[in-house]
C-alpha atoms as a PDB file:
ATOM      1  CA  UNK A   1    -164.657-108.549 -13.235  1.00  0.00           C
ATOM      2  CA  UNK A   2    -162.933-108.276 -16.590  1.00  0.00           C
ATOM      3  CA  UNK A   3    -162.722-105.248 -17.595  1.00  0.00           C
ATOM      4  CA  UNK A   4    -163.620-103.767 -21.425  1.00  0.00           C
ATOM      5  CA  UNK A   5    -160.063-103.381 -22.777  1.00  0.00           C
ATOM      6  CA  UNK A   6    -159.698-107.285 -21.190  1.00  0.00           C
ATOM      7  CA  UNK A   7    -162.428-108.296 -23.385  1.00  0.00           C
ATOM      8  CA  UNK A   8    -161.335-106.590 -26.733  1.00  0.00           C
ATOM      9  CA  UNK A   9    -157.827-108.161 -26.147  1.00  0.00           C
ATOM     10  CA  UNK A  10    -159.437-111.694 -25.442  1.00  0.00           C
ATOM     11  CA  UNK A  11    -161.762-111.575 -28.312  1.00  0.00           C
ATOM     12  CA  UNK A  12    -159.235-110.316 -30.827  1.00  0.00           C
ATOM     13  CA  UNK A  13    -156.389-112.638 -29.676  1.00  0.00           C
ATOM     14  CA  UNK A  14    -158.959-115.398 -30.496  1.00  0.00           C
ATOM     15  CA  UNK A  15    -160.500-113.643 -33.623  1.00  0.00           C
ATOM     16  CA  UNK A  16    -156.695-114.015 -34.486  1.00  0.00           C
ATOM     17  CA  UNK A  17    -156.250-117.978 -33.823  1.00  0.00           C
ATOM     18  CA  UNK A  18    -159.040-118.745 -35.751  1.00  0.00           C
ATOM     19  CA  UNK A  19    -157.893-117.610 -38.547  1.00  0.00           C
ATOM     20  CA  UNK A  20    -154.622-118.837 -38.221  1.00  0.00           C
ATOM     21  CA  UNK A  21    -152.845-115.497 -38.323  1.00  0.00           C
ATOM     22  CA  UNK A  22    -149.014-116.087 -38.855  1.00  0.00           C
ATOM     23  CA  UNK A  23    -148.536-112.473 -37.217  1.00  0.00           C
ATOM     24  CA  UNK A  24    -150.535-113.406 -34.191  1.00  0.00           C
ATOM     25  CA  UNK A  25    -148.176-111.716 -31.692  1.00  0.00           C
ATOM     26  CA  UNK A  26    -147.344-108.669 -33.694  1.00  0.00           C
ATOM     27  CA  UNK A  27    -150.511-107.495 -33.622  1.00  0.00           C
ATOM     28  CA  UNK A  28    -151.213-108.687 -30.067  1.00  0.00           C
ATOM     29  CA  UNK A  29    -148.657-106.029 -29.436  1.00  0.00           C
ATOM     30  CA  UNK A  30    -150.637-103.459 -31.596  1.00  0.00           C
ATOM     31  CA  UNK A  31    -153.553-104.290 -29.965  1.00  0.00           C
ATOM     32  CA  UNK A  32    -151.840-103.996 -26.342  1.00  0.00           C
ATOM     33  CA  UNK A  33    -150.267-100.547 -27.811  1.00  0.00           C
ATOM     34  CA  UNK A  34    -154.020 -99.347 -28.679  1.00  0.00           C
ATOM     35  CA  UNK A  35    -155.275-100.367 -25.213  1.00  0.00           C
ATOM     36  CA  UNK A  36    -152.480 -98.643 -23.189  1.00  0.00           C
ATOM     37  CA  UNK A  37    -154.097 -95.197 -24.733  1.00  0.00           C
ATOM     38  CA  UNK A  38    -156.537 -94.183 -21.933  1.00  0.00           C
ATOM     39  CA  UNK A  39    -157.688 -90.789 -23.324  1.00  0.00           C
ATOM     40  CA  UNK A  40    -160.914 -91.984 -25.544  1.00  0.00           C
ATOM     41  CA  UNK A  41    -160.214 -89.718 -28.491  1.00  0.00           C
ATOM     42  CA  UNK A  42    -156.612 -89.700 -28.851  1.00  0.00           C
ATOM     43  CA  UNK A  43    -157.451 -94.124 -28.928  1.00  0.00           C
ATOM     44  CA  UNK A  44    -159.813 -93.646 -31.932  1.00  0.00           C
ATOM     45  CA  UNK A  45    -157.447 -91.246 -33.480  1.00  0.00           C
ATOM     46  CA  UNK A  46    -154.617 -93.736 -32.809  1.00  0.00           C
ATOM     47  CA  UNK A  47    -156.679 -96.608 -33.868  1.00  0.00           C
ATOM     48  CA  UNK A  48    -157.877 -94.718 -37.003  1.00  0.00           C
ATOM     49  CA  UNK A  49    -154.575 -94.081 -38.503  1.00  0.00           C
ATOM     50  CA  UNK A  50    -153.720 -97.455 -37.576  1.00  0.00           C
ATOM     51  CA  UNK A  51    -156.470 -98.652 -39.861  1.00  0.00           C
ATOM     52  CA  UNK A  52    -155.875 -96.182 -42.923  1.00  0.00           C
ATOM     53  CA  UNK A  53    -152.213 -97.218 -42.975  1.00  0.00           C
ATOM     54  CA  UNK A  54    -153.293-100.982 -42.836  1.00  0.00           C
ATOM     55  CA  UNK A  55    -155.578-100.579 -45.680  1.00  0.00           C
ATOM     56  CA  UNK A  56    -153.250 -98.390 -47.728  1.00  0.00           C
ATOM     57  CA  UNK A  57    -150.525-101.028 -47.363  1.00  0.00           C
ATOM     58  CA  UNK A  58    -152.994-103.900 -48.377  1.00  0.00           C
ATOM     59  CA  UNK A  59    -154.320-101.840 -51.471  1.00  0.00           C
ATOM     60  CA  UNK A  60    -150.831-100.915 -52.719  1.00  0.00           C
ATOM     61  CA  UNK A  61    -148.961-103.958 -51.934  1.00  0.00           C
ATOM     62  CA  UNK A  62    -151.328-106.260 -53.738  1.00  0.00           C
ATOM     63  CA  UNK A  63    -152.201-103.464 -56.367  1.00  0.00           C
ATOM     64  CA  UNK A  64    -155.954-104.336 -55.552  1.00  0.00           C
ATOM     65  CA  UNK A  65    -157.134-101.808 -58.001  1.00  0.00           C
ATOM     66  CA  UNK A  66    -154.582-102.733 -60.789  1.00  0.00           C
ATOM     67  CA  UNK A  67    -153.344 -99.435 -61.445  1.00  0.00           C
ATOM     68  CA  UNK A  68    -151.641 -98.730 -64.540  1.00  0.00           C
ATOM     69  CA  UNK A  69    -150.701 -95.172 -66.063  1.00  0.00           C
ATOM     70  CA  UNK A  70    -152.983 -93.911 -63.380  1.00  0.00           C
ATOM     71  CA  UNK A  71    -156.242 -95.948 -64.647  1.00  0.00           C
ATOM     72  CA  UNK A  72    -157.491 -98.983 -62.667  1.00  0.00           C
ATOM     73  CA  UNK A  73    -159.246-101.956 -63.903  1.00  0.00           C
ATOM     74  CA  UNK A  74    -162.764-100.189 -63.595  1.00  0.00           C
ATOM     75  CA  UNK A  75    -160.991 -97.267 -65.729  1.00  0.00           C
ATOM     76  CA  UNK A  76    -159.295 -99.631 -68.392  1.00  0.00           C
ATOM     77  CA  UNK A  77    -162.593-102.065 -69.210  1.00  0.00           C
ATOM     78  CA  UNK A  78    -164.757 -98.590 -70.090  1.00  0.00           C
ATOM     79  CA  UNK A  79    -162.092 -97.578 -72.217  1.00  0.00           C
ATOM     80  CA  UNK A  80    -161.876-101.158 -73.743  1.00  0.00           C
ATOM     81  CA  UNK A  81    -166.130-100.988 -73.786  1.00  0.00           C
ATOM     82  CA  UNK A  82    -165.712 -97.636 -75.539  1.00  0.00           C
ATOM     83  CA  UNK A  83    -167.876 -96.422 -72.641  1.00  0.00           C
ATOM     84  CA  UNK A  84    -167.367 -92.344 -73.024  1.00  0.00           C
ATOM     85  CA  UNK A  85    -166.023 -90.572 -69.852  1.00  0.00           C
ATOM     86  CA  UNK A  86    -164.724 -87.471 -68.731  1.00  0.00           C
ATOM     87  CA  UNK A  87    -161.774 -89.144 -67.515  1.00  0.00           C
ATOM     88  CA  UNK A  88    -161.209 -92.831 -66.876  1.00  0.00           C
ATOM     89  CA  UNK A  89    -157.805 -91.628 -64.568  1.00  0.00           C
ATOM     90  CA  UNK A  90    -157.665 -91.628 -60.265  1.00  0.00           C
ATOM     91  CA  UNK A  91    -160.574 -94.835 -59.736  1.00  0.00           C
ATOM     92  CA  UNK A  92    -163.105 -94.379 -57.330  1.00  0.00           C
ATOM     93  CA  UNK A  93    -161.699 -90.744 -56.271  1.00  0.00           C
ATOM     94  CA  UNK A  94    -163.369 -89.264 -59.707  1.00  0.00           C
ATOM     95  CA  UNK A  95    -167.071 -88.920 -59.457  1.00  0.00           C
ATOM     96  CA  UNK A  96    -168.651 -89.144 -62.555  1.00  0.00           C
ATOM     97  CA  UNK A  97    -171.690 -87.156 -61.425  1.00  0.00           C
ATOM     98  CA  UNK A  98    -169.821 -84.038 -60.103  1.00  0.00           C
ATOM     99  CA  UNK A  99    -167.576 -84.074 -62.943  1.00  0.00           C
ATOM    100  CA  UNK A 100    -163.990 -83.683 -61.010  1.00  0.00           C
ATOM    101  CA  UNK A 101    -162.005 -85.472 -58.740  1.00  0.00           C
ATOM    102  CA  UNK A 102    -162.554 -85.948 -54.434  1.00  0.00           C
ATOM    103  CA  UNK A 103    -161.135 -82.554 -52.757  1.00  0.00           C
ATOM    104  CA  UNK A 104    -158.595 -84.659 -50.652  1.00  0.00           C
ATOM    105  CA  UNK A 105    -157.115 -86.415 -53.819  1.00  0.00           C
ATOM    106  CA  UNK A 106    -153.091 -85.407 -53.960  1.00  0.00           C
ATOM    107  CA  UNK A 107    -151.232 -84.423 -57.320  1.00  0.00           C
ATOM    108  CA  UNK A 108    -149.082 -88.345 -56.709  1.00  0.00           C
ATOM    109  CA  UNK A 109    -152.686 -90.041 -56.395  1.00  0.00           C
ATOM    110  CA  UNK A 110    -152.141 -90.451 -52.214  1.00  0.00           C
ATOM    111  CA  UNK A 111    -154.850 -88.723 -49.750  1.00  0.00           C
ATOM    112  CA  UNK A 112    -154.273 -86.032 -48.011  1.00  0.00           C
ATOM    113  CA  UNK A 113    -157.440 -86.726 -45.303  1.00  0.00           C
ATOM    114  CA  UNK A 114    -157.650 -90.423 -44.089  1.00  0.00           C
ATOM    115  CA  UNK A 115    -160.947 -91.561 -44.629  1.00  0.00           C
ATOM    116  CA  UNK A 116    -161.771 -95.590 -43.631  1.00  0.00           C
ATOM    117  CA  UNK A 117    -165.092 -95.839 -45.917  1.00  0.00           C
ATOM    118  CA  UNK A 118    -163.240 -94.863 -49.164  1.00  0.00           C
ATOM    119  CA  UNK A 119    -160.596 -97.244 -48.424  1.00  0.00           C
ATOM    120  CA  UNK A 120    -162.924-100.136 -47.805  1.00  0.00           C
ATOM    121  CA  UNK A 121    -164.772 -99.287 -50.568  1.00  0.00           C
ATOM    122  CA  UNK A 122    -164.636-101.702 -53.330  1.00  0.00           C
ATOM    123  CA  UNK A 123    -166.201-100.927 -56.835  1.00  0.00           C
ATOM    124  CA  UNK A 124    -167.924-104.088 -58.959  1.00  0.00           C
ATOM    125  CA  UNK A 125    -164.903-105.016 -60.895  1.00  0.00           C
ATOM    126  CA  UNK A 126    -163.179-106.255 -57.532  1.00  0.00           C
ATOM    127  CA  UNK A 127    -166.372-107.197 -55.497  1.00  0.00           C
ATOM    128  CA  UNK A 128    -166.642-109.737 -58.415  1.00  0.00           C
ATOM    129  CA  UNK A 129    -162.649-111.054 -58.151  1.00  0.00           C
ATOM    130  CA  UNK A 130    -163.561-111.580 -54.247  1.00  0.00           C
ATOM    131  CA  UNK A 131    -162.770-108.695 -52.577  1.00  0.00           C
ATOM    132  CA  UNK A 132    -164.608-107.091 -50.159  1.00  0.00           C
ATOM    133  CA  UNK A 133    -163.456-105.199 -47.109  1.00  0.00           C
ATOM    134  CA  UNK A 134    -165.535-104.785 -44.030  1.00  0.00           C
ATOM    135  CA  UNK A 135    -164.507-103.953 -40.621  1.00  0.00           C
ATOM    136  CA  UNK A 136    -165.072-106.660 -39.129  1.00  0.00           C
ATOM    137  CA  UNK A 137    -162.356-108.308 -40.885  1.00  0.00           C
ATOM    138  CA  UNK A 138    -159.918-106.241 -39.665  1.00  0.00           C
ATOM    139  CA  UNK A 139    -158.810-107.019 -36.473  1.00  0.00           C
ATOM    140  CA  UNK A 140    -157.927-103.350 -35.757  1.00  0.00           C
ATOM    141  CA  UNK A 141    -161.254-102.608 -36.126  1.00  0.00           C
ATOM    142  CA  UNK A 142    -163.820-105.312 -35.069  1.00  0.00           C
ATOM    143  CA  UNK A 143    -164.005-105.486 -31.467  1.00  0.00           C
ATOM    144  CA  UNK A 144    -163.319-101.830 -31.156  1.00  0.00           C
ATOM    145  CA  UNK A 145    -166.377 -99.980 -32.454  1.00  0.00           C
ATOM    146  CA  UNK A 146    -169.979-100.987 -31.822  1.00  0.00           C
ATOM    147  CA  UNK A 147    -172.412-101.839 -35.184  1.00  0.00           C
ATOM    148  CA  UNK A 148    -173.691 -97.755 -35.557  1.00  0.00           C
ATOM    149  CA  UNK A 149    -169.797 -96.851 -35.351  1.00  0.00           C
ATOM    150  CA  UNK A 150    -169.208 -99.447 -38.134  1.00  0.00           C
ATOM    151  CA  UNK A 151    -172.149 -98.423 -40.313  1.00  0.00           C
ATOM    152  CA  UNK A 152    -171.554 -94.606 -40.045  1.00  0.00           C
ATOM    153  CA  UNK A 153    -167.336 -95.379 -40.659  1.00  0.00           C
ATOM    154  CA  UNK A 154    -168.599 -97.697 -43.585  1.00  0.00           C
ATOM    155  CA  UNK A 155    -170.402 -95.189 -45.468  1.00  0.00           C
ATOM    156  CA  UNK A 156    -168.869 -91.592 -44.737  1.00  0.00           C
ATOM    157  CA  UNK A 157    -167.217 -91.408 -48.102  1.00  0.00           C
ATOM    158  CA  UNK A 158    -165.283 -87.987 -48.932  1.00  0.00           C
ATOM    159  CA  UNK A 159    -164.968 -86.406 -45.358  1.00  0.00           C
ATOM    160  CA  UNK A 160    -162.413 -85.448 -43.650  1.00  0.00           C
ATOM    161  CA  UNK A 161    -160.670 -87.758 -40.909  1.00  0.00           C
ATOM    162  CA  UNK A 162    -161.824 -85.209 -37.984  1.00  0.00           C
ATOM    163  CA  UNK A 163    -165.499 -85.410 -39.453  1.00  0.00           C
ATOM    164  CA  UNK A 164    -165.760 -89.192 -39.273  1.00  0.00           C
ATOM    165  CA  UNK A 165    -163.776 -89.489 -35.794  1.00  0.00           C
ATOM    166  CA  UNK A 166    -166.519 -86.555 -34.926  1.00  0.00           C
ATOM    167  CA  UNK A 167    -169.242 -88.896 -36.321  1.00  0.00           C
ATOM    168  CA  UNK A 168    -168.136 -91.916 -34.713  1.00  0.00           C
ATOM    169  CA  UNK A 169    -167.669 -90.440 -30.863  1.00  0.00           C
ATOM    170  CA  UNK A 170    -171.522 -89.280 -31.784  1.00  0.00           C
ATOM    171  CA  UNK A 171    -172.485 -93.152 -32.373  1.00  0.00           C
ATOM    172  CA  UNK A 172    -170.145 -93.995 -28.800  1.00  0.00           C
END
């Protein structure tokens, strides 16, 4: 009988040929490092982290947002529309309805909570360039949490990383 960890490794390694991932075996490794952690929570805190930092590095190293002078591309088109705003400065982590900025926003524009559904969140402006990040394209992320764990992780915007890994053990 193959066991569950068996089967996440199986269908990742092949979620991973398909679409001809140059990296294949470093993240096999990743993978095998995730799966070695027995202890439940301290996996999904693990795997969490793993996930922020992937998405972080993908946002920053292809400047996804196109952030210049603190304004992104959202920011710079009102200002170019003459829309009037409070502030067109720190993207999505301003909320124009509440009038100030998310609590776990840092001073160099970096958050101090990880949260996965702000990071995957994508506004109009880059839905409309092609970009759109689910879980299920990540392989970090796809085999390893069931659809409710996905949905909830999706849309928990602005809480804290022990709130959402709280949320998502509530969904296991």
């Amino acid at each position: 009988m193959i066991s569950c960890d068996e089967k996440i490794y199986k269908k990742t390694k092949k979620f991973l040929e398909e679409k001809n991932d140059p990296n294949i075996l470093e993240k096999l490794k990743v993978i095998e490092e995730v799966l070695n952690i027995k202890n439940k929570e301290e996996r999904l805190y693990y795997l969490y982290d793993l996930i922020c930092n992937y998405l972080d590095k993908e946002f920053k190293d292809n400047n996804i947002c196109e952030f210049k002078c603190d304004i992104c591309i959202r920011g710079r088109d009102a200002i170019d529309r003459k829309i009037k705003k409070e502030t067109y400065k720190n993207g999505c982590c301003y909320n124009d309805m509440s009038k100030q900025n998310c609590m776990y926003l840092e001073e160099d524009g970096t958050c101090k909570t990880k949260n996965i559904g702000c990071k995957l969140f994508t506004c109009h402006y880059l839905k409309k360039k092609g970009y759109k990040y689910r879980l299920n394209n990540i392989y970090l992320a796809k085999y390893f949490f069931n659809l409710r764990q996905k949905f909830y992780i999706e849309s928990a915007f602005r809480l804290s990383k022990e709130e959402v890994i709280k949320g998502i053990l509530e969904r296991g």
